[in-house]
C-alpha atoms as a PDB file:
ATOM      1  CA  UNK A   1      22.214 119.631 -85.613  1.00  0.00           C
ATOM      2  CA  UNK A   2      25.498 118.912 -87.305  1.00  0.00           C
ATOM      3  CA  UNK A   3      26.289 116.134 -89.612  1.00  0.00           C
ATOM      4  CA  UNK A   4      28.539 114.860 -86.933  1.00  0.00           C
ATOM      5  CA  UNK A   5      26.224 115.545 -83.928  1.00  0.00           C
ATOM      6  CA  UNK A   6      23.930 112.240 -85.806  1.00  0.00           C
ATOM      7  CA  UNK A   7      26.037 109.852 -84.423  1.00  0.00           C
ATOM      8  CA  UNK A   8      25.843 110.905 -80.531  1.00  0.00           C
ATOM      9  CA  UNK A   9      23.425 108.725 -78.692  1.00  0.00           C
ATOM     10  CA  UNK A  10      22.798 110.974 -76.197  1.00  0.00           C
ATOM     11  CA  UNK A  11      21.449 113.622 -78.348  1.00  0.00           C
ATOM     12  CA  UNK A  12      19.703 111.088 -80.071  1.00  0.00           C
ATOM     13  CA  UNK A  13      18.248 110.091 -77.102  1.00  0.00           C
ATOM     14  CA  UNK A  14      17.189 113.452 -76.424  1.00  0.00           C
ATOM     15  CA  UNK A  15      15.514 114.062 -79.703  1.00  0.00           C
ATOM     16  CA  UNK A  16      12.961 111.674 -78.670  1.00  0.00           C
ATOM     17  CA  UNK A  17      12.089 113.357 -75.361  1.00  0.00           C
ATOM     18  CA  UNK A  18       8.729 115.116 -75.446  1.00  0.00           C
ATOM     19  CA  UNK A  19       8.793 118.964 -75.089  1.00  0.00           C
ATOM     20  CA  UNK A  20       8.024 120.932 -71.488  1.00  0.00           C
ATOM     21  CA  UNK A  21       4.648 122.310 -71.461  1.00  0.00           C
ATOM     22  CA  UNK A  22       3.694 124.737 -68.664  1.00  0.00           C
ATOM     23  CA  UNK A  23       0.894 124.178 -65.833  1.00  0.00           C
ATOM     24  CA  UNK A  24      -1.298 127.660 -66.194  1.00  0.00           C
ATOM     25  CA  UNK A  25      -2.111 126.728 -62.423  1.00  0.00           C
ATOM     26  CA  UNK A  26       0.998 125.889 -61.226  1.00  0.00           C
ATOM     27  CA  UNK A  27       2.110 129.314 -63.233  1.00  0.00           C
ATOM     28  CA  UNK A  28      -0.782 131.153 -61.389  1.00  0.00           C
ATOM     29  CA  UNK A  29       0.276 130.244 -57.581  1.00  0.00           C
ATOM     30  CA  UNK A  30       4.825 130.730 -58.345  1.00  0.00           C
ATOM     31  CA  UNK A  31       2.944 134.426 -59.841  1.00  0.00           C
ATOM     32  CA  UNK A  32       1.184 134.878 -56.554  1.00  0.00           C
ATOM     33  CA  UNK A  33       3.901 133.833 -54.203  1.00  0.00           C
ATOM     34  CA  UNK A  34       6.168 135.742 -55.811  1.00  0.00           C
ATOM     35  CA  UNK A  35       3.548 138.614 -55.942  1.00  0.00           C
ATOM     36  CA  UNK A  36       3.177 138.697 -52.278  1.00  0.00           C
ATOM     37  CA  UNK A  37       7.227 138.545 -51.303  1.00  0.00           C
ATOM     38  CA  UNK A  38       7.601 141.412 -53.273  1.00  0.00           C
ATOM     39  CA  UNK A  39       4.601 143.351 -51.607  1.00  0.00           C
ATOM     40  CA  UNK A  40       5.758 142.196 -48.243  1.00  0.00           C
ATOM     41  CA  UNK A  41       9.369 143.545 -48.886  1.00  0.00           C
ATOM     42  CA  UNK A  42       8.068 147.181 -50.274  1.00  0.00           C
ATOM     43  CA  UNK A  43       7.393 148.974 -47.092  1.00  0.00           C
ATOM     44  CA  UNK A  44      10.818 147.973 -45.499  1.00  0.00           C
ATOM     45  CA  UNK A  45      12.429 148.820 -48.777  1.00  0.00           C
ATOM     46  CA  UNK A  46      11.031 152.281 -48.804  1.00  0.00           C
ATOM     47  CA  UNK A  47      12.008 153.039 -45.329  1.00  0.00           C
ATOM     48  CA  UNK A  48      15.225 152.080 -45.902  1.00  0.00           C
ATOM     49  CA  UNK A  49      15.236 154.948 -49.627  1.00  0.00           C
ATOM     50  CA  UNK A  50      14.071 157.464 -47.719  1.00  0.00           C
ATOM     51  CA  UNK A  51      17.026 157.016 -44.626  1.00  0.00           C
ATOM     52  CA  UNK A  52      19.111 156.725 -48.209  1.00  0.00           C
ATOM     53  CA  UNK A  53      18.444 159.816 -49.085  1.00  0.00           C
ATOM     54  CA  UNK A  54      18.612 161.916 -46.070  1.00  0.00           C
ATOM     55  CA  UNK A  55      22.068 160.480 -45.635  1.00  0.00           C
ATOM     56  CA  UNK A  56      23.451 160.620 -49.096  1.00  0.00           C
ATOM     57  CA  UNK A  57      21.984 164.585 -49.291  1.00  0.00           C
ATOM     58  CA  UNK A  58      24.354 164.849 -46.150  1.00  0.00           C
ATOM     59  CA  UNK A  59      27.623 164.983 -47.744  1.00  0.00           C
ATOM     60  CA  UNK A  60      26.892 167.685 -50.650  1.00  0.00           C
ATOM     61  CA  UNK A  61      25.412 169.439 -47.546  1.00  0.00           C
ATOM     62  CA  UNK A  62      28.577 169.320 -46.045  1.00  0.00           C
ATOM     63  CA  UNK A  63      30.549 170.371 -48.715  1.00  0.00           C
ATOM     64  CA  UNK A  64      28.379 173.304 -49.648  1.00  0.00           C
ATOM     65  CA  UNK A  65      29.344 174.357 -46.003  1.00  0.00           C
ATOM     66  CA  UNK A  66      33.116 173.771 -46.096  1.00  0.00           C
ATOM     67  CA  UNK A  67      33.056 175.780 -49.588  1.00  0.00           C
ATOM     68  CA  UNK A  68      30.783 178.648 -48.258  1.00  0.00           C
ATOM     69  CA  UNK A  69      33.434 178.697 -44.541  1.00  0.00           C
ATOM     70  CA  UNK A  70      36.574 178.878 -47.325  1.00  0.00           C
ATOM     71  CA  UNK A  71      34.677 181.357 -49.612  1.00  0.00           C
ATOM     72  CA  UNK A  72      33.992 183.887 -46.362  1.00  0.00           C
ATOM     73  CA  UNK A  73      37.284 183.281 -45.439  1.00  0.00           C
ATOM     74  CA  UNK A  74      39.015 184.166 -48.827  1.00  0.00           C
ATOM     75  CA  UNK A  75      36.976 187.609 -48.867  1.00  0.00           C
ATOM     76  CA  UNK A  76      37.822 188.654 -45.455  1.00  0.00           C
ATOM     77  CA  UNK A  77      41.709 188.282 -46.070  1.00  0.00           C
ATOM     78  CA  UNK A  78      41.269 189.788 -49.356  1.00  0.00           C
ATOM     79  CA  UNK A  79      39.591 192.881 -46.879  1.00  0.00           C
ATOM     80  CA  UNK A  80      42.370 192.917 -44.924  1.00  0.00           C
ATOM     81  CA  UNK A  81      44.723 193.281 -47.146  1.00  0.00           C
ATOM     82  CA  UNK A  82      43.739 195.245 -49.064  1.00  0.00           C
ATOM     83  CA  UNK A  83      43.074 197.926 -46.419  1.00  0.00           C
ATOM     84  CA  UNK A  84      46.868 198.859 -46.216  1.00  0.00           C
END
């Protein structure tokens, strides 16, 4: 506290209040509930990854094509003319 902070009732008042102690039982059942949202959302959660991933390994799949179309492309007018 600051000097100045001495003369506030209010955090006078609140010196005097006792200090929050945890229930190790009450802890035990939040840990449990909380345990068994988590483990009830994991199988949706990793159906939804893998759908992730087969759809984000779609566009470089795409592009790979597009580059490999312009690259055939590039050598077959480079063929043709040079053929003259």
């Amino acid at each position: 506290m600051r000097p100045d902070d001495a003369s506030d009732p209010l955090l006078r008042a609140m010196a005097h209040l006792p200090a929050l102690t945890s229930d190790a039982t009450r802890d035990a059942r939040v840990r449990a509930r909380c345990h068994a949202a988590l483990a009830a959302r994991r199988p949706q959660r990793v159906a939804v990854d893998k759908r992730r991933r087969r759809v984000r390994g779609l566009g470089p799949a795409c592009v790979g094509l597009l580059c490999a179309l312009y690259l055939v492309s590039v050598i077959g007018e480079a063929l043709r003319l040079g053929s003259f």
